[in-house]
C-alpha atoms as a PDB file:
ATOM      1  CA  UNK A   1     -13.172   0.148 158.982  1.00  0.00           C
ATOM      2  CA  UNK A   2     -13.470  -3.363 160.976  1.00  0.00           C
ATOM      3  CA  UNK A   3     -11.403  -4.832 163.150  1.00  0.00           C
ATOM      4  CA  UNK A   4     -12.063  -8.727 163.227  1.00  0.00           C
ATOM      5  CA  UNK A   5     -10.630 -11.093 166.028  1.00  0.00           C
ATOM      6  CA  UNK A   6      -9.714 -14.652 165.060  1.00  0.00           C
ATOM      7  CA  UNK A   7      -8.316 -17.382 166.762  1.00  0.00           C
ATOM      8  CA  UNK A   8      -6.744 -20.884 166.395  1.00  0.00           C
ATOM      9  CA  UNK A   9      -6.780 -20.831 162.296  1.00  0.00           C
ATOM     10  CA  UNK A  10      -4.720 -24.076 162.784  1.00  0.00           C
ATOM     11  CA  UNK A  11      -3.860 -24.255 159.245  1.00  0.00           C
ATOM     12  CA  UNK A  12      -7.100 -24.309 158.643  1.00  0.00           C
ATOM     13  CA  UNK A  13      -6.524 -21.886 155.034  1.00  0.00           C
ATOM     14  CA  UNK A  14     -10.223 -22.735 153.160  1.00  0.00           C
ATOM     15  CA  UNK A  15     -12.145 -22.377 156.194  1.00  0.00           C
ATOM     16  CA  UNK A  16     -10.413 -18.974 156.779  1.00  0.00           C
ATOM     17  CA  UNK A  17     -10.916 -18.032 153.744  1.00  0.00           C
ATOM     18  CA  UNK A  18     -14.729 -18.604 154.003  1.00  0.00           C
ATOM     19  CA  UNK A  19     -14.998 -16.784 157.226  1.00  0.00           C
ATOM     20  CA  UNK A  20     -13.560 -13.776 155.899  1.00  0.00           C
ATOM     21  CA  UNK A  21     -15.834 -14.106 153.133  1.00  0.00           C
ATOM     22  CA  UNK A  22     -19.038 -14.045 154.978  1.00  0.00           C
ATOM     23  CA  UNK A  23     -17.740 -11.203 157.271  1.00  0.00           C
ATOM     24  CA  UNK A  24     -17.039  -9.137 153.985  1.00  0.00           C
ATOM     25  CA  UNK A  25     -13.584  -8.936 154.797  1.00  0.00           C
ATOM     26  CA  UNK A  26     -12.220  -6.104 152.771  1.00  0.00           C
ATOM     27  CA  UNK A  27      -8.088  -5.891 153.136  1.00  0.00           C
ATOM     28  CA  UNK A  28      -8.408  -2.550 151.725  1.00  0.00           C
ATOM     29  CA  UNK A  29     -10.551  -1.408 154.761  1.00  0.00           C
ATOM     30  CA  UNK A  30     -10.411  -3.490 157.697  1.00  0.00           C
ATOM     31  CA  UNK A  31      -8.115  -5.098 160.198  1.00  0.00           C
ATOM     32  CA  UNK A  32      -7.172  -8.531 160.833  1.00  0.00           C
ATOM     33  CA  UNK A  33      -6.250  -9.567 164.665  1.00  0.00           C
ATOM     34  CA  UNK A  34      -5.040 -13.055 164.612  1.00  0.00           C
ATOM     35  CA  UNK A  35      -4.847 -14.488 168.103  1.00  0.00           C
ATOM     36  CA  UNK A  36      -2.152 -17.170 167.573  1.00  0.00           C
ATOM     37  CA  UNK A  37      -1.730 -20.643 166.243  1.00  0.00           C
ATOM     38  CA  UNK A  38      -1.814 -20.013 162.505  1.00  0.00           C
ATOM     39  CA  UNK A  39      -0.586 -23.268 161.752  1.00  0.00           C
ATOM     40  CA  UNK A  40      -0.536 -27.244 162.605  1.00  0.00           C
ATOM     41  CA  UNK A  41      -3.717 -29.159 162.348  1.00  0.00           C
ATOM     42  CA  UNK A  42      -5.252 -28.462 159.091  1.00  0.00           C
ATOM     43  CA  UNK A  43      -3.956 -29.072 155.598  1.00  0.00           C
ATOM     44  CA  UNK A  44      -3.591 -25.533 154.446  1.00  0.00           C
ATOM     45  CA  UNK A  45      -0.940 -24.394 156.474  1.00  0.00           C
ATOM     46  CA  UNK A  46       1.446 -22.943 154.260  1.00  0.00           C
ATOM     47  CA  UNK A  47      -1.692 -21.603 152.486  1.00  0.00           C
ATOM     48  CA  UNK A  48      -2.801 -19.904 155.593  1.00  0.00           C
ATOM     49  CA  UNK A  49       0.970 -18.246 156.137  1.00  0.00           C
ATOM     50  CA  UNK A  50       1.543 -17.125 152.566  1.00  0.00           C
ATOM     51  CA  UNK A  51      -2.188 -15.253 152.270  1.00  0.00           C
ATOM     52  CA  UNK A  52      -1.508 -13.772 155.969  1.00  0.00           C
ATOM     53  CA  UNK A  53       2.008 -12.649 154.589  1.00  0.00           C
ATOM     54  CA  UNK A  54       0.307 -10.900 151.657  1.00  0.00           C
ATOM     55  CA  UNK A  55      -1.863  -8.914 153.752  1.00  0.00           C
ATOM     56  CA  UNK A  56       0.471  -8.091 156.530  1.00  0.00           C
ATOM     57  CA  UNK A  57       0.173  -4.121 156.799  1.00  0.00           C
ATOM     58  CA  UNK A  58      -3.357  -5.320 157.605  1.00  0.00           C
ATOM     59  CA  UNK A  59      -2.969  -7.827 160.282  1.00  0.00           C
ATOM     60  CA  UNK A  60      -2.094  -8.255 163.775  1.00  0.00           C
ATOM     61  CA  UNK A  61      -0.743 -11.233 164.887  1.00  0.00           C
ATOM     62  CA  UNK A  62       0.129 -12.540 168.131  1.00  0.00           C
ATOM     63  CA  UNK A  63       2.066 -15.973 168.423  1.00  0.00           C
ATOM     64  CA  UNK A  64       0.311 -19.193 170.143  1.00  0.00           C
ATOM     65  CA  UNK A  65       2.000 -22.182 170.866  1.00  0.00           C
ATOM     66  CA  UNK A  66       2.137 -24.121 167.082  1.00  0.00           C
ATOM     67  CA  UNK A  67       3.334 -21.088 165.688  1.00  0.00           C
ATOM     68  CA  UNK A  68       6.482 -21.377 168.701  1.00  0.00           C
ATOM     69  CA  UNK A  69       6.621 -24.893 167.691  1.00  0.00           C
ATOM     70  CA  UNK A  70       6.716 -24.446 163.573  1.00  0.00           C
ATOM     71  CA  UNK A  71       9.784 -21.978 164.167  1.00  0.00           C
ATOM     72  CA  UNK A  72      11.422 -24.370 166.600  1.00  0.00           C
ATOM     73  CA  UNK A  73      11.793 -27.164 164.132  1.00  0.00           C
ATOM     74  CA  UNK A  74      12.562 -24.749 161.172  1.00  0.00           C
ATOM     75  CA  UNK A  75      15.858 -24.194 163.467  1.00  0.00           C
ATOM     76  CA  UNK A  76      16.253 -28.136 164.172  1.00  0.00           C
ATOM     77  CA  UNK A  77      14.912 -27.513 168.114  1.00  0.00           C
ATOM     78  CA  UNK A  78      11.946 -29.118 167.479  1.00  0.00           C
ATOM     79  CA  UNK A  79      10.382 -32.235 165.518  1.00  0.00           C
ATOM     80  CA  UNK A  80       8.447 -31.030 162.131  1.00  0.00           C
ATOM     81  CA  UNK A  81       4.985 -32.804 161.649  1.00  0.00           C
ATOM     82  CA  UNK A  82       3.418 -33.548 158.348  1.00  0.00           C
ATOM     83  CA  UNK A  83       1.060 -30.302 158.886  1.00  0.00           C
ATOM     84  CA  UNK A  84       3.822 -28.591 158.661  1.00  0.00           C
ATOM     85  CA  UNK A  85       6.587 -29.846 156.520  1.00  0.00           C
ATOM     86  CA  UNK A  86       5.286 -28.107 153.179  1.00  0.00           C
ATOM     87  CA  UNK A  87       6.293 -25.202 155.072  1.00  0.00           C
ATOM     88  CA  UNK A  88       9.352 -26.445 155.555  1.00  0.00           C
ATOM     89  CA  UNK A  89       9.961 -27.080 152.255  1.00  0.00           C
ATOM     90  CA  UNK A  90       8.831 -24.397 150.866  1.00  0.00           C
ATOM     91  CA  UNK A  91      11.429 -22.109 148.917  1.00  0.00           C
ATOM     92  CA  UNK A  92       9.820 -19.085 151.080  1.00  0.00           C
ATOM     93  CA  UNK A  93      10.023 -21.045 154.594  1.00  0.00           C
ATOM     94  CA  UNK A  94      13.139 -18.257 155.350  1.00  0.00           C
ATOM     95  CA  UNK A  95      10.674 -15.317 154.500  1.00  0.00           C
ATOM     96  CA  UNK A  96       7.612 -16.720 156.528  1.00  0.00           C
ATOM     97  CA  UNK A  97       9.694 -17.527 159.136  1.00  0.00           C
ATOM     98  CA  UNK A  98      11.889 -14.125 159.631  1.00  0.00           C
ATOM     99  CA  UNK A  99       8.428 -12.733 159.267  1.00  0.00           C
ATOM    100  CA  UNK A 100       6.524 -15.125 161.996  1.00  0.00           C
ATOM    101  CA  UNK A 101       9.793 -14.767 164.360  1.00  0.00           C
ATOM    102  CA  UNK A 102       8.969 -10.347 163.891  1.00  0.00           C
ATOM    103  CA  UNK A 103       5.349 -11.325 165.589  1.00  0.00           C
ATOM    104  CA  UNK A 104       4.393 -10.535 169.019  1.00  0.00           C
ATOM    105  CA  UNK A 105       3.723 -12.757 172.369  1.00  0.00           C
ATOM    106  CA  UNK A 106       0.729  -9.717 173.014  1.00  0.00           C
ATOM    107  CA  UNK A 107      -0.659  -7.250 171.401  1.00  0.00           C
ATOM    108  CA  UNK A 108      -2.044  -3.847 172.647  1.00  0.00           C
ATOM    109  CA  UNK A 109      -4.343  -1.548 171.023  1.00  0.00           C
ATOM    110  CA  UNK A 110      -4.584   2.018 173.014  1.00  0.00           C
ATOM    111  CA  UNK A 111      -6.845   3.451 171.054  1.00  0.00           C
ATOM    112  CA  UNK A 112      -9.470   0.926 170.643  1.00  0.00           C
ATOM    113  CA  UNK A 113      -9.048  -0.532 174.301  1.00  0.00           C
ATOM    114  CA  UNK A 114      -7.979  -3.887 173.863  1.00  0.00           C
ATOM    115  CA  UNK A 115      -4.916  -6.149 173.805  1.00  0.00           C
ATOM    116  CA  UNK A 116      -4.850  -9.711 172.753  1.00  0.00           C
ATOM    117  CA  UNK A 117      -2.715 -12.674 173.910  1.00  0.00           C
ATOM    118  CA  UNK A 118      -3.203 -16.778 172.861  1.00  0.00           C
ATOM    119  CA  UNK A 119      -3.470 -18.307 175.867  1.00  0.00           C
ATOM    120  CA  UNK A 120      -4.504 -14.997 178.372  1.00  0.00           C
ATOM    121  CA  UNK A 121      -2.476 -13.167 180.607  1.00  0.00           C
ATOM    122  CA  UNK A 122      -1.955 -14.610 184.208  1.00  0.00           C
ATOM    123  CA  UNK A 123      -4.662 -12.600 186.989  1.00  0.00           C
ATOM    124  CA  UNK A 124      -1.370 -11.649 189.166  1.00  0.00           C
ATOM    125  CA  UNK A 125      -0.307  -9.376 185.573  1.00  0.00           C
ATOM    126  CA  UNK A 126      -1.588  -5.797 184.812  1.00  0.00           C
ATOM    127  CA  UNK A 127      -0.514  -5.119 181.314  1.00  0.00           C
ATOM    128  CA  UNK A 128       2.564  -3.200 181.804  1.00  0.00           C
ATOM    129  CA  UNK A 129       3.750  -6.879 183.487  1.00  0.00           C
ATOM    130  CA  UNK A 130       2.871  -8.527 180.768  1.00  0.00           C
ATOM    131  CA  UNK A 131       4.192  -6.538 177.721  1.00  0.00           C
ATOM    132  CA  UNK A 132       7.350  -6.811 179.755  1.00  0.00           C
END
């Protein structure tokens, strides 16, 4: 088994897709760490959401900023963006949504030794702080 780290898909569903095929991604196998912002800049953003939902007992995912931002304006809080309107729109926006709102600000992994946050974890933290 592999654990792979990404970051900052961005929507970005093709050029995801290629990665994990030249890393011989194998969902039956190996983990996923996603380190926030799944969606926004790219065209593929609903793409990116729906394949990451499909695999979810193999992923960890930790929320960055567009991801914050993509369930703000589902609720009306927030301006959408074209990026991320076929989302929206979708007739499974409630599902990806619930499922995005489940996600964590940081995840921790014991066993291996790491943890994983978007945007890093402020020097003044140890990590009990900051899974508070």
């Amino acid at each position: 088994m592999a654990v792979w780290a990404i970051g900052d898909i961005q929507g970005c569903y093709k050029s995801l897709r290629t990665l994990l095929e030249k890393i011989d991604f194998d969902v039956t196998r190996d983990k996923l760490w996603i380190a926030g912002d799944l969606v926004n800049r790219g065209e593929g953003s609903l793409e990116t959401l729906e394949y990451l939902y499909s695999i979810k007992e193999n992923v960890e995912i930790v929320l960055g900023n567009h991801d914050i931002s993509l369930i703000a304006a589902y609720y009306g809080i927030k301006k959408s963006n074209p990026t991320i309107d076929p989302i929206l729109e979708s007739p499974e926006a409630k599902k990806l949504i619930d499922w995005l709102r489940g996600q964590q600000f940081l995840h921790v992994d014991y066993e291996l030794g790491f943890c994983m946050a978007h945007a890093g974890i402020s020097p003044e933290f140890d990590l009990g702080m900051a899974m508070m």
